[in-house]
Protein backbone atom coordinates (compact mmCIF):
# COMPACT_ATOMS: atom_id res chain seq x y z
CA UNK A 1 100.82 84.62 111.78
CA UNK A 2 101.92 82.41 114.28
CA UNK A 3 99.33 81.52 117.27
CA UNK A 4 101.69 83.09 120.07
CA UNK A 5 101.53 86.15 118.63
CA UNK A 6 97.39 86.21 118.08
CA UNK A 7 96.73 85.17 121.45
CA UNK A 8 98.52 88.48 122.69
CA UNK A 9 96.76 90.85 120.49
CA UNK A 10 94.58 93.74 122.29
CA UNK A 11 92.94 94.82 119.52
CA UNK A 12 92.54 94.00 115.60
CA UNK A 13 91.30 95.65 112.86
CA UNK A 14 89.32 93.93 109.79
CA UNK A 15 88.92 95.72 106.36
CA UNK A 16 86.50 94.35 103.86
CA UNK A 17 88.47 91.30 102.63
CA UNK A 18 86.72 90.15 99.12
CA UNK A 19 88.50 85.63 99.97
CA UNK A 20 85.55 84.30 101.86
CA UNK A 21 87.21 81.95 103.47
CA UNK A 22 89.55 84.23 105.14
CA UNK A 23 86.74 85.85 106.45
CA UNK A 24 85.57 82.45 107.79
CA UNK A 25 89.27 81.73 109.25
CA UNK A 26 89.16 85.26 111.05
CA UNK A 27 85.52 84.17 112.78
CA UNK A 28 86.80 81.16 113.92
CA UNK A 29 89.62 82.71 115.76
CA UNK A 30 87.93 85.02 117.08
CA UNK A 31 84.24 84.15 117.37
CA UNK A 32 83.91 85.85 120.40
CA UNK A 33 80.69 83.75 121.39
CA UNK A 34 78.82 84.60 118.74
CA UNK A 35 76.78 82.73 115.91
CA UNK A 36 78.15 83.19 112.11
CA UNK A 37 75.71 84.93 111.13
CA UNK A 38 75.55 87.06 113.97
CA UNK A 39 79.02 87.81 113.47
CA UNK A 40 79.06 88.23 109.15
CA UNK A 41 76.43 90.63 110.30
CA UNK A 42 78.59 92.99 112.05
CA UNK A 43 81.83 92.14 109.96
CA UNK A 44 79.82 93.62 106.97
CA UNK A 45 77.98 96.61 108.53
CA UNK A 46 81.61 97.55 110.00
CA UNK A 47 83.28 97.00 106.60
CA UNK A 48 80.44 98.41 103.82
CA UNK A 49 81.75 101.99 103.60
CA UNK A 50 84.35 103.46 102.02
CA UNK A 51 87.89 103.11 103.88
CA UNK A 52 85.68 101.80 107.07
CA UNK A 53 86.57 98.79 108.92
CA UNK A 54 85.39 96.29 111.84
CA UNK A 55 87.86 96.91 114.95
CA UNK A 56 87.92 94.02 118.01
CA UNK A 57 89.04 95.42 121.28
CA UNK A 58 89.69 92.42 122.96
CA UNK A 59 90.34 94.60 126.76
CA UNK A 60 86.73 95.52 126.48
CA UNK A 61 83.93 93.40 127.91
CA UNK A 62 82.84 90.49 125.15
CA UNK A 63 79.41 93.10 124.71
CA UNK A 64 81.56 96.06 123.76
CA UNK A 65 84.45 94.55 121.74
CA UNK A 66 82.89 94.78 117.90
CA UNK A 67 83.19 98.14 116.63
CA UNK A 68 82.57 100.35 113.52
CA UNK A 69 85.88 102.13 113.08
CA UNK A 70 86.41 103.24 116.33
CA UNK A 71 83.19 105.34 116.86
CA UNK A 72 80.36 102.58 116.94
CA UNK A 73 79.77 99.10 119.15
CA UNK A 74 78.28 96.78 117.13
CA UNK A 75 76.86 94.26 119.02
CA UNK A 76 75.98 93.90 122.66
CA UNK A 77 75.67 90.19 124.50
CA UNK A 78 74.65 90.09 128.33
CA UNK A 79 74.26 86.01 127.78
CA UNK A 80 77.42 84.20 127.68
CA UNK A 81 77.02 81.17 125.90
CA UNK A 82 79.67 79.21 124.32
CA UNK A 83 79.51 78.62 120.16
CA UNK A 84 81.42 76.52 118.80
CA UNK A 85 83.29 78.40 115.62
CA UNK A 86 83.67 75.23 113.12
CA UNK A 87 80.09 73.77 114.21
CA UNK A 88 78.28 77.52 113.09
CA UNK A 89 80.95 77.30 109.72
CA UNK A 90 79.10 74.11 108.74
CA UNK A 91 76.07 74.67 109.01
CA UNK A 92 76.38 78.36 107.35
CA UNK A 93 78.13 76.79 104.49
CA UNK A 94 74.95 74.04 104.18
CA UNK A 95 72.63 76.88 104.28
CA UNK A 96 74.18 78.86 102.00
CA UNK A 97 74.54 75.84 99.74
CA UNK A 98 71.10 75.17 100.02
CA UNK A 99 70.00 78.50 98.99
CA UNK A 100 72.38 79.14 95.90
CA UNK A 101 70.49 75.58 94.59
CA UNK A 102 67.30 77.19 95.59
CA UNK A 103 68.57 80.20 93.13
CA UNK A 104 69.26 78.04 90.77
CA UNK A 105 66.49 75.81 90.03
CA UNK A 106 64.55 79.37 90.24
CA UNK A 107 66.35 80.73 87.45
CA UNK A 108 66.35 77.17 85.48
């Protein structure tokens, strides 16, 4: 999708998408602020259901914009401090990294 079209989006809606690095290429366009894991958080409690999805209202305040369906906010920020997307990718991939080895050598 080309960038002048995503910019003028008011709203979009996120099923549960089973690529993992779409996921990751959806948080970095719209990160909204918040940490990966932060984010993953709500992207799966929106999307764990049956037929339910996460839905981004981009005309509401940045505290109100995360929603289950269309019936619940999923995370509320007062602070507005900048994340940088590709920085919180990293280091989430390293962690995660570091704890399927940890998994590993466990089951080894």
């Amino acid at each position: 999708m080309p960038k002048t079209i995503r910019t003028n989006w008011t709203g979009l809606i996120v099923f549960e998408i089973g690529n993992e690095r779409e996921v990751f290429v959806i948080y970095e366009e719209f990160a909204m602020g918040l940490k990966m894991d932060q984010w993953l958080e709500s992207y799966k409690e929106a999307t764990k259901d049956d037929h339910s999805f996460l839905f981004i209202n981009f005309q509401q305040p940045r505290s109100m914009r995360m929603w289950k369906n269309f019936e619940q906010v999923l995370f509320h920020r007062d602070d507005d401090v900048e994340v940088d997307p590709k920085e919180e990718r990293n280091t989430y991939e390293k962690k995660r990294k570091r704890v399927d080895k940890e998994k590993r050598l466990k089951k080894a």
